[in-house]
Structures are given as C-alpha cells and as structure tokens.
C-alpha atoms as a PDB file:
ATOM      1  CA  UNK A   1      35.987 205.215  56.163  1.00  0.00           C
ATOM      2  CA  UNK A   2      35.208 208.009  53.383  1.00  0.00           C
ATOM      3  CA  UNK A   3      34.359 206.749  50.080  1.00  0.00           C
ATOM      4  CA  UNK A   4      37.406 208.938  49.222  1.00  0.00           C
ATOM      5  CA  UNK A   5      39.788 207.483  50.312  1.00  0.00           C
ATOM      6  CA  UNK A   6      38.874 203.652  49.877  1.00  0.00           C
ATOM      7  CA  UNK A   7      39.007 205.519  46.068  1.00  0.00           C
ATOM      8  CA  UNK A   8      43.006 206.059  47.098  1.00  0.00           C
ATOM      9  CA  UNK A   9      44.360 203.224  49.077  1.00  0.00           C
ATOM     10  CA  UNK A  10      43.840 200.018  49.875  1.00  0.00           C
ATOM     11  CA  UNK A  11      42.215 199.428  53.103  1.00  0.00           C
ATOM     12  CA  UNK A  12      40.559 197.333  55.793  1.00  0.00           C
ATOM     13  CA  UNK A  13      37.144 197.945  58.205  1.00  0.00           C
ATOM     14  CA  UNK A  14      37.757 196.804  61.950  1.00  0.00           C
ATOM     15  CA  UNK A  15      38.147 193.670  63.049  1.00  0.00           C
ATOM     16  CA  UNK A  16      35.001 192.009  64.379  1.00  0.00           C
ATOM     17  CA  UNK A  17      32.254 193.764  61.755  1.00  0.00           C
ATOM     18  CA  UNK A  18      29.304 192.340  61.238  1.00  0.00           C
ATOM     19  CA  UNK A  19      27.051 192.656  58.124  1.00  0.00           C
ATOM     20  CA  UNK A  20      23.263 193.343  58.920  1.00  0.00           C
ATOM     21  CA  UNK A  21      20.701 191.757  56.658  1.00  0.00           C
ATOM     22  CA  UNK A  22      17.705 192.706  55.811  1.00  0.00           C
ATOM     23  CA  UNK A  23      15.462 191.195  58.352  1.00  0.00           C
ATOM     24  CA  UNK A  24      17.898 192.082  61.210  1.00  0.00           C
ATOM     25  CA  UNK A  25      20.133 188.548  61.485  1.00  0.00           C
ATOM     26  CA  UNK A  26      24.174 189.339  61.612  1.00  0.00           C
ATOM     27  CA  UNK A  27      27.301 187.575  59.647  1.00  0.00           C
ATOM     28  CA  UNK A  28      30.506 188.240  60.907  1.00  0.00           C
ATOM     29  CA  UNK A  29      32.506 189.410  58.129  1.00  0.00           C
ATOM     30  CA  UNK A  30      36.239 190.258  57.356  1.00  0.00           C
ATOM     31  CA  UNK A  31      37.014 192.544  53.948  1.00  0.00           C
ATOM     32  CA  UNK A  32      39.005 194.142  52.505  1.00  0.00           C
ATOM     33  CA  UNK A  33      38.432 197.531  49.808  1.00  0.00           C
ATOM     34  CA  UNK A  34      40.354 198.890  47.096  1.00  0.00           C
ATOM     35  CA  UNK A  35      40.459 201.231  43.977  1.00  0.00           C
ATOM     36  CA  UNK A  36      40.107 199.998  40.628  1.00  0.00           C
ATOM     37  CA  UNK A  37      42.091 202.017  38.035  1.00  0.00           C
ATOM     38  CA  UNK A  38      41.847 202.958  34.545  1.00  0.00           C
ATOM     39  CA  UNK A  39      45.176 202.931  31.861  1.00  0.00           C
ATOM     40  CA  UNK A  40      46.352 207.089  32.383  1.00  0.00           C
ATOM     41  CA  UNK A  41      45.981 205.759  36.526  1.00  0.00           C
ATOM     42  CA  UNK A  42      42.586 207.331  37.517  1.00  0.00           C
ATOM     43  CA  UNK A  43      40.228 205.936  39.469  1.00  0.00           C
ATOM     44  CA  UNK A  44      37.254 204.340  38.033  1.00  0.00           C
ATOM     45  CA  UNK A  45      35.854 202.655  40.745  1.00  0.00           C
ATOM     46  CA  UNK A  46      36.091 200.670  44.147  1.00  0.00           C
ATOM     47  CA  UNK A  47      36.025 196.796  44.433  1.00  0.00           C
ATOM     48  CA  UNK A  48      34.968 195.338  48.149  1.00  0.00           C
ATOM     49  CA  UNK A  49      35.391 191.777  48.990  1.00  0.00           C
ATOM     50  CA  UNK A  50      33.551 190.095  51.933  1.00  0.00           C
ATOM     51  CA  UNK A  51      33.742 187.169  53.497  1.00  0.00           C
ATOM     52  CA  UNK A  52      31.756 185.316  55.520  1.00  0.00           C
ATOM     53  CA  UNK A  53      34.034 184.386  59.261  1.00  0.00           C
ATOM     54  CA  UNK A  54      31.019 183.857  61.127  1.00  0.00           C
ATOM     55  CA  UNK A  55      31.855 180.195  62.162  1.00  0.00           C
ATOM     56  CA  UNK A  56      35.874 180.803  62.780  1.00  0.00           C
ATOM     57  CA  UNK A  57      34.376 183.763  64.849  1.00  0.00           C
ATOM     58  CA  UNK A  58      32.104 181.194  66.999  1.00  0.00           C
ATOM     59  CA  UNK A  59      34.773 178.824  67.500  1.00  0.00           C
ATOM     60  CA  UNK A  60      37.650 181.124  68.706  1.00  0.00           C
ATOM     61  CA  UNK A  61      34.880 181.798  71.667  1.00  0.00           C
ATOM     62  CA  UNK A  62      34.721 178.664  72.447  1.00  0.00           C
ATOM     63  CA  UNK A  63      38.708 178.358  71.919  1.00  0.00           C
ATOM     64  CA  UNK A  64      38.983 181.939  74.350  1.00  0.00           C
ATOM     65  CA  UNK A  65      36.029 180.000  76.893  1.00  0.00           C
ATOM     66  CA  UNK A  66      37.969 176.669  77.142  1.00  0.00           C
ATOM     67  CA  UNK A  67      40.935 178.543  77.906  1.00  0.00           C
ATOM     68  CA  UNK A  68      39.683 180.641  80.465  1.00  0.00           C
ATOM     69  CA  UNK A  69      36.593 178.478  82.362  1.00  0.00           C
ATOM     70  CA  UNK A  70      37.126 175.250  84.224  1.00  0.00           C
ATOM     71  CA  UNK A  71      35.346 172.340  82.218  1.00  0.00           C
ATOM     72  CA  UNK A  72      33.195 170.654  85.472  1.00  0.00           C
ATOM     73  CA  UNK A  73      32.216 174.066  87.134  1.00  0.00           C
ATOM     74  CA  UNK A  74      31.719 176.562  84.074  1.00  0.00           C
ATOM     75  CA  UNK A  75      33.803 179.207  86.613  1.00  0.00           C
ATOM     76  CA  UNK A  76      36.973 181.181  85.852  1.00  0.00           C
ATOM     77  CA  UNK A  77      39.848 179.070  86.077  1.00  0.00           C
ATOM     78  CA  UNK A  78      42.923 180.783  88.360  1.00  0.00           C
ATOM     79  CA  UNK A  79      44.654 182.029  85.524  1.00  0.00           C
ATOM     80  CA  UNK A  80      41.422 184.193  84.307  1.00  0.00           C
ATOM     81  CA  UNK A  81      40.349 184.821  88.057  1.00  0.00           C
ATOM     82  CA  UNK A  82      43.707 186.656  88.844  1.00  0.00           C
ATOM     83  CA  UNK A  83      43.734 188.879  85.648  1.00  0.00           C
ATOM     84  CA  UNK A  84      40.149 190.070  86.449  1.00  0.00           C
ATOM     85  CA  UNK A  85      41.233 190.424  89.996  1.00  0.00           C
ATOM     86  CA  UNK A  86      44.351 192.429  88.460  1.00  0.00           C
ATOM     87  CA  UNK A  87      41.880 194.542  86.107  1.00  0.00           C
ATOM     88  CA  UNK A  88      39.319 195.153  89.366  1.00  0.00           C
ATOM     89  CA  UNK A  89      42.255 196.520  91.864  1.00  0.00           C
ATOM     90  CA  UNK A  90      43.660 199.002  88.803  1.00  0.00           C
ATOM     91  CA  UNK A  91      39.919 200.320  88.491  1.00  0.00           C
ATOM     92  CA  UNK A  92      39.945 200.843  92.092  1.00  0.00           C
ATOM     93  CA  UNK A  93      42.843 202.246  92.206  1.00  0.00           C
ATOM     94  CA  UNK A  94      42.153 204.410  89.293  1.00  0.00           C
ATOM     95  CA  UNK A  95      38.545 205.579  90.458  1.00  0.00           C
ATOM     96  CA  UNK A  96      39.419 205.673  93.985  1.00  0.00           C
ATOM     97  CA  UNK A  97      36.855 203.235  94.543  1.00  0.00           C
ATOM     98  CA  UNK A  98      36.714 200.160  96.707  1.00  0.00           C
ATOM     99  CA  UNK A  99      36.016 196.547  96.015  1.00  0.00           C
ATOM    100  CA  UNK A 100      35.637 193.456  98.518  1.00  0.00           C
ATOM    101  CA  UNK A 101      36.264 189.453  97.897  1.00  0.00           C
ATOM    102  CA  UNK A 102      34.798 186.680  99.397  1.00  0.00           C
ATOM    103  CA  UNK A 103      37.253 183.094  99.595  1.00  0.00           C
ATOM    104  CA  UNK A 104      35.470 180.081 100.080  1.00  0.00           C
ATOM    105  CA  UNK A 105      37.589 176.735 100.139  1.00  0.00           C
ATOM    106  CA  UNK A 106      34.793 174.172  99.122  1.00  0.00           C
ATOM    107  CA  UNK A 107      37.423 171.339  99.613  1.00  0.00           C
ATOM    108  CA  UNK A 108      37.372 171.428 103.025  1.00  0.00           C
END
C-alpha cells in the first residue's frame, strides 16, 4: 500500500504476512497502520503496530489438519476427500481435461 495513503486512512496489510528478519527466519504478523495528526488536522506522520500471531497461526493448522485428516491414517477424511474430488471434476471440467480415481475397500 502507498505510503500515501496509509498517510490518509486507516488501514490493514493482508491477512497471512509474514515479517522477514534479518538472517532470513519469518514471524507471522497481523497490523494495522494509521496517520498521526497535528492540531490544524495535517498529517505529521504514520504509526504501525505489529504483532506477533505466529503461534495462533501454527495452531489453526493443526485446528484446519484435525478437521480435515483422519487421526490413525494421516489421510483425508470423507468430508475433505469429496471437496477435493468436487474441486478436481470443476478443473476438468473447466480445462477440458480428464482425471481418473482408483477405490480400494481395505476392509474387505
């Protein structure tokens, strides 16, 4: 976003950013920027507040993993296997493109 207009308005950088140190190692950050004013109303400055979300970012993977993977086999549960399914016949139909699946009962 344009130094500009964080100058202006209140505003917000897209979810998921990550701040880069130094030697090259990530934090997952959320923030928030705004415009510091003077008394006659004119900007004077910009504040930006970061904070660090790296943790609540690890566990809602694990949350979104849980939810999505069978505990005693690490594979997609049904729920998960049917909306990929779902996502792989659209981009099939989409790109005119073909896919094939494989069923194996293991129960039997």
């Amino acid at each position: 976003m344009p130094v500009a207009l964080i100058l202006t308005v209140l505003c917000y950088l897209e979810n998921n950013c990550n701040l880069i140190c130094k030697y090259g190692s990530q934090i997952a950050v959320d923030d928030s920027a705004a415009p510091i004013h003077d008394a006659r109303e004119n900007v004077i400055g910009a504040i930006l507040v970061f904070r660090d979300v790296t943790n609540e970012r690890q566990l809602q993977q694990e949350l979104t993993h849980q939810a999505t993977h069978d505990t005693l086999t690490g594979l997609v549960n049904r729920y998960e296997f049917e909306l990929r399914m779902e996502s792989a016949l659209m981009f099939a139909r989409n790109e005119q493109r073909t896919h094939a699946v494989a069923f194996l009962d293991l129960d039997q």
